[in-house]
C-alpha atoms as a PDB file:
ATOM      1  CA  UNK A   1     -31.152 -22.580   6.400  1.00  0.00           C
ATOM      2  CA  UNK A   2     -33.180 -25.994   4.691  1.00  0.00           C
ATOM      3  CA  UNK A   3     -29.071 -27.146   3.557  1.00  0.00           C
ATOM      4  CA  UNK A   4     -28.147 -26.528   7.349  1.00  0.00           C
ATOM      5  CA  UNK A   5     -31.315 -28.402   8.769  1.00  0.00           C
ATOM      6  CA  UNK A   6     -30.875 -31.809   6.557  1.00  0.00           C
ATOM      7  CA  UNK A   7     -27.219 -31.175   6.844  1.00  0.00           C
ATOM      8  CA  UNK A   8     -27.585 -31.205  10.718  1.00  0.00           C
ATOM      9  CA  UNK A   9     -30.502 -34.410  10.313  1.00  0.00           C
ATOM     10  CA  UNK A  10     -27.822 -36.320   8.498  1.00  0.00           C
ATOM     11  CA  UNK A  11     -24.571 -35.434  10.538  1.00  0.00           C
ATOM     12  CA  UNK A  12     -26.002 -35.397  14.315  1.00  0.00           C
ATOM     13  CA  UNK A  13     -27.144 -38.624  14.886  1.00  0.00           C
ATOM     14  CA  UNK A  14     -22.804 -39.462  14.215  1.00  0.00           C
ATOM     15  CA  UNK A  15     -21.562 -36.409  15.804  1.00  0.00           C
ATOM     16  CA  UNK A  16     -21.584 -37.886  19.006  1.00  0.00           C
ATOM     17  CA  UNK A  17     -19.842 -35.208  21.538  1.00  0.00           C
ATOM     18  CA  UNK A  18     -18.941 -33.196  18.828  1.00  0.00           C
ATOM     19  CA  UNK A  19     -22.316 -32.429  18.223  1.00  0.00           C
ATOM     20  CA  UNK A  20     -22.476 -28.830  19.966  1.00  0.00           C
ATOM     21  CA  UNK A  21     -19.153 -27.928  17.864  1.00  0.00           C
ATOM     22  CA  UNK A  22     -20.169 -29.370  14.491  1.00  0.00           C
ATOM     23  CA  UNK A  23     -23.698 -27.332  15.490  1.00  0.00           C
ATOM     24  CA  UNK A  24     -21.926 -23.747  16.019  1.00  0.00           C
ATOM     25  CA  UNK A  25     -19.590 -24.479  13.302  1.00  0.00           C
ATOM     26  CA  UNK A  26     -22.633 -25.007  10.768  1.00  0.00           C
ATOM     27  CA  UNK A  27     -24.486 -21.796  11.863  1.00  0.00           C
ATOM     28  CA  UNK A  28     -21.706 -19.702  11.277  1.00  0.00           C
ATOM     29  CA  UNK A  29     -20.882 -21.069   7.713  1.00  0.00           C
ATOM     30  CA  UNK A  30     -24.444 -20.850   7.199  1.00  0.00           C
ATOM     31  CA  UNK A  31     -24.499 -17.260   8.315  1.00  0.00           C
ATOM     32  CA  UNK A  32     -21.091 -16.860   5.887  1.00  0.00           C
ATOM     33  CA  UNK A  33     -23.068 -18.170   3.085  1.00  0.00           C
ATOM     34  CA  UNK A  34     -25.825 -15.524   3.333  1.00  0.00           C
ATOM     35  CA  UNK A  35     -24.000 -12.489   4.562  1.00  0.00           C
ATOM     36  CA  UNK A  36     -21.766 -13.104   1.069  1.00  0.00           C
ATOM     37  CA  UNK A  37     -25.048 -12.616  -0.882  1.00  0.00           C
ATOM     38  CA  UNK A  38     -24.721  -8.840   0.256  1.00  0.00           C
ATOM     39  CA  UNK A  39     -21.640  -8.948  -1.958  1.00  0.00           C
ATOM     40  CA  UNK A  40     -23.125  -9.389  -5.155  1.00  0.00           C
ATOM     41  CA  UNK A  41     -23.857 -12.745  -6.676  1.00  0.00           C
ATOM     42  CA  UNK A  42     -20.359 -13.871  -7.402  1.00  0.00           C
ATOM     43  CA  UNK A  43     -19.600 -14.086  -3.668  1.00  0.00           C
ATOM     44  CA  UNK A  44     -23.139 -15.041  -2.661  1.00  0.00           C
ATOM     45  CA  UNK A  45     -22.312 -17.989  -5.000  1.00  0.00           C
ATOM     46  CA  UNK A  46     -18.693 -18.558  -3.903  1.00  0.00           C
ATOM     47  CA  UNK A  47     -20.673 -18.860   0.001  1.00  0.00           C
ATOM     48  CA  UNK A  48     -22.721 -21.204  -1.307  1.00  0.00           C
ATOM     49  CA  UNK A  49     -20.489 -23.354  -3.356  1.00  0.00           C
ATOM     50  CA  UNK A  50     -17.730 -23.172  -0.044  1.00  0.00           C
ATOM     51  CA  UNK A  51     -21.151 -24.343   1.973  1.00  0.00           C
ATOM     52  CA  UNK A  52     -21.133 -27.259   0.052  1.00  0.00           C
ATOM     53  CA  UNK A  53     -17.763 -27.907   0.284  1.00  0.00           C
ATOM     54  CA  UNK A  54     -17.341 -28.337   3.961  1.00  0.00           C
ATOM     55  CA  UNK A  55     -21.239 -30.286   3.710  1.00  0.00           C
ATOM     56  CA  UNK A  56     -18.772 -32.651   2.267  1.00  0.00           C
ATOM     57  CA  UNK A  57     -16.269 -33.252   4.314  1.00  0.00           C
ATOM     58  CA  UNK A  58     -19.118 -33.343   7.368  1.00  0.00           C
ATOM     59  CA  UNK A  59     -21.238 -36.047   5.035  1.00  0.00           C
ATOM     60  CA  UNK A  60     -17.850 -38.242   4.800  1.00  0.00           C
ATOM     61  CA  UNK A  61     -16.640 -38.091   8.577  1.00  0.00           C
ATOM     62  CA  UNK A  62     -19.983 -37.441  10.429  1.00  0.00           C
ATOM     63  CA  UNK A  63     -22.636 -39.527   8.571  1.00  0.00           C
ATOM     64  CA  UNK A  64     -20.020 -42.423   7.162  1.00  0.00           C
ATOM     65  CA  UNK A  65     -20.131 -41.552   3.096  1.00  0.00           C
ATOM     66  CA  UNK A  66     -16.947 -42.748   2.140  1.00  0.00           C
ATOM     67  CA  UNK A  67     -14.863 -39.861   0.665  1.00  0.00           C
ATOM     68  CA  UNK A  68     -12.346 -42.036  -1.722  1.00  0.00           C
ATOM     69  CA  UNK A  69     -10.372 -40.080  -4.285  1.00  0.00           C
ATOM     70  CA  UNK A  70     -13.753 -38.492  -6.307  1.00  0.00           C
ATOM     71  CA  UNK A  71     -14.831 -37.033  -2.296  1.00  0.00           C
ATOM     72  CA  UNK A  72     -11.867 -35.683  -2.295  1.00  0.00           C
ATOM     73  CA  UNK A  73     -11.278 -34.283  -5.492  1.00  0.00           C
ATOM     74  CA  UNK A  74     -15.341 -32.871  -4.743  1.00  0.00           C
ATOM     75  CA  UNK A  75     -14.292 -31.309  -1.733  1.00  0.00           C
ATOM     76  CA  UNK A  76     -11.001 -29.544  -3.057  1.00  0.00           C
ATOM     77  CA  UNK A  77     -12.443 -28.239  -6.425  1.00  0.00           C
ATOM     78  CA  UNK A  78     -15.326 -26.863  -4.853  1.00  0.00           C
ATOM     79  CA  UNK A  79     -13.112 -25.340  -1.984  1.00  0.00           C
ATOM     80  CA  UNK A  80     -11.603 -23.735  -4.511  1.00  0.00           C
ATOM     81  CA  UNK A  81     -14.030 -22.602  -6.555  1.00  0.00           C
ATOM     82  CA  UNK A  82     -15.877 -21.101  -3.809  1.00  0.00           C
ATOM     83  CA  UNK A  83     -12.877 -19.294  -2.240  1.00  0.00           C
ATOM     84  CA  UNK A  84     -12.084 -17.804  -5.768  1.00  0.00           C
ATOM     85  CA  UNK A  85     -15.886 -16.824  -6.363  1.00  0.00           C
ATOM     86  CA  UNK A  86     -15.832 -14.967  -2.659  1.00  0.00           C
ATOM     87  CA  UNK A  87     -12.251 -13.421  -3.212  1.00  0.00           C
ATOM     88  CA  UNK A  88     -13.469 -12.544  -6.931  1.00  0.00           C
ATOM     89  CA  UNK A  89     -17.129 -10.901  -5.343  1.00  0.00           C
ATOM     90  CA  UNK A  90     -15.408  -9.001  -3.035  1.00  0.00           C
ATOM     91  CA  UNK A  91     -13.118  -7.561  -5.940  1.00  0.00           C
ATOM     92  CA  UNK A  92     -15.926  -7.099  -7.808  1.00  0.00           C
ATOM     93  CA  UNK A  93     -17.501  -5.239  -5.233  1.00  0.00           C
ATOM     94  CA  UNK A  94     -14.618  -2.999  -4.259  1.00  0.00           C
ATOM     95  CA  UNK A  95     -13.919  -2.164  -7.848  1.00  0.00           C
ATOM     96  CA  UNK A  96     -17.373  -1.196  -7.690  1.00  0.00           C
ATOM     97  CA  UNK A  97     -17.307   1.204  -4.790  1.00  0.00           C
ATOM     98  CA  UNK A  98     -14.517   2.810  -6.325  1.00  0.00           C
ATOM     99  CA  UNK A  99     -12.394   1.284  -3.161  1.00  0.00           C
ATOM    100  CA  UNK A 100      -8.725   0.890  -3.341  1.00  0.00           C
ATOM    101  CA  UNK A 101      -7.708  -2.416  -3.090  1.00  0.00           C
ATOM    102  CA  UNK A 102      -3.854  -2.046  -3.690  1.00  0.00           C
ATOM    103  CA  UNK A 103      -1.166  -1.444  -0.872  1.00  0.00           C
ATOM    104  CA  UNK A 104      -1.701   1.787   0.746  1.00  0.00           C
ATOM    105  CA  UNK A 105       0.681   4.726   0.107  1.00  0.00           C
ATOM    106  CA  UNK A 106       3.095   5.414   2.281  1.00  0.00           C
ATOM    107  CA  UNK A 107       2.169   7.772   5.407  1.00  0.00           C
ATOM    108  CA  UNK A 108       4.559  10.662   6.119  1.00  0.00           C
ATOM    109  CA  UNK A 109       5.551  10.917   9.757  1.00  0.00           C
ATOM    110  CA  UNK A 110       3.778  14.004  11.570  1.00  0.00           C
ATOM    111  CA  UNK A 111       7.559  14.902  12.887  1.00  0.00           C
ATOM    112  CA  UNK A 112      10.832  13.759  12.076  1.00  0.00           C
ATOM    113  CA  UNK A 113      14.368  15.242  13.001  1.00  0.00           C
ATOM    114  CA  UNK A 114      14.992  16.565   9.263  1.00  0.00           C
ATOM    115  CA  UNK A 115      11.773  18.746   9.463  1.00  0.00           C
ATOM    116  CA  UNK A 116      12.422  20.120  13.011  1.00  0.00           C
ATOM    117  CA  UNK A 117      16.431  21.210  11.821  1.00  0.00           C
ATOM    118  CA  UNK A 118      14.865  22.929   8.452  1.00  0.00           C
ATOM    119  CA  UNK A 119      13.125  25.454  10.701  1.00  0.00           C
END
């Protein structure tokens, strides 16, 4: 919640009317970042590290840090470090729980014409 509040500090006073967006936008990547702890700490990392990914882009177009070609190579590798830390959490997680995470077999129709002629 502290990274949200000097996030906000830094970003609002720029946001001009796009202030009540970036605001809701924040709070639910902040609220992404700490239901992903509940995952384990591969994802609760991965919602941190993505947290800081789109602080990032907000600190280049909201509060005037110019991005140039290291923001932008910031912004993508931690993007995609913290997408593969949340995909790799919750695959840690569901290997955990024992919960399939391959396609589901095939579900046999209750009725079909072949099983109403065989009777």
């Amino acid at each position: 919640m502290a990274a949200l509040a000097v996030l906000v500090a830094v970003c609002a006073p720029h946001a001009g009317s796009m202030l009540v967006p970036v605001l809701v936008y924040g709070a639910m990547l902040t609220v992404m970042a700490v239901l992903s702890t509940g995952l384990g700490r591969l994802a609760g990392l991965g919602g941190a590290v993505f947290f800081v990914s789109d602080g990032l882009i907000a600190l280049g177009h909201f509060a005037g840090h110019p991005a140039g070609t290291a923001g932008s190579v910031a912004v993508m590798a931690t993007y995609g470090v913290g997408q593969a830390l949340l995909a790799a959490g919750v695959l840690h997680r569901a290997a955990a729980d024992d919960v399939p995470t391959g396609p589901r077999p095939a579900v046999l129709p209750l009725w079909s014409p072949r099983s109403s002629a065989a009777r």
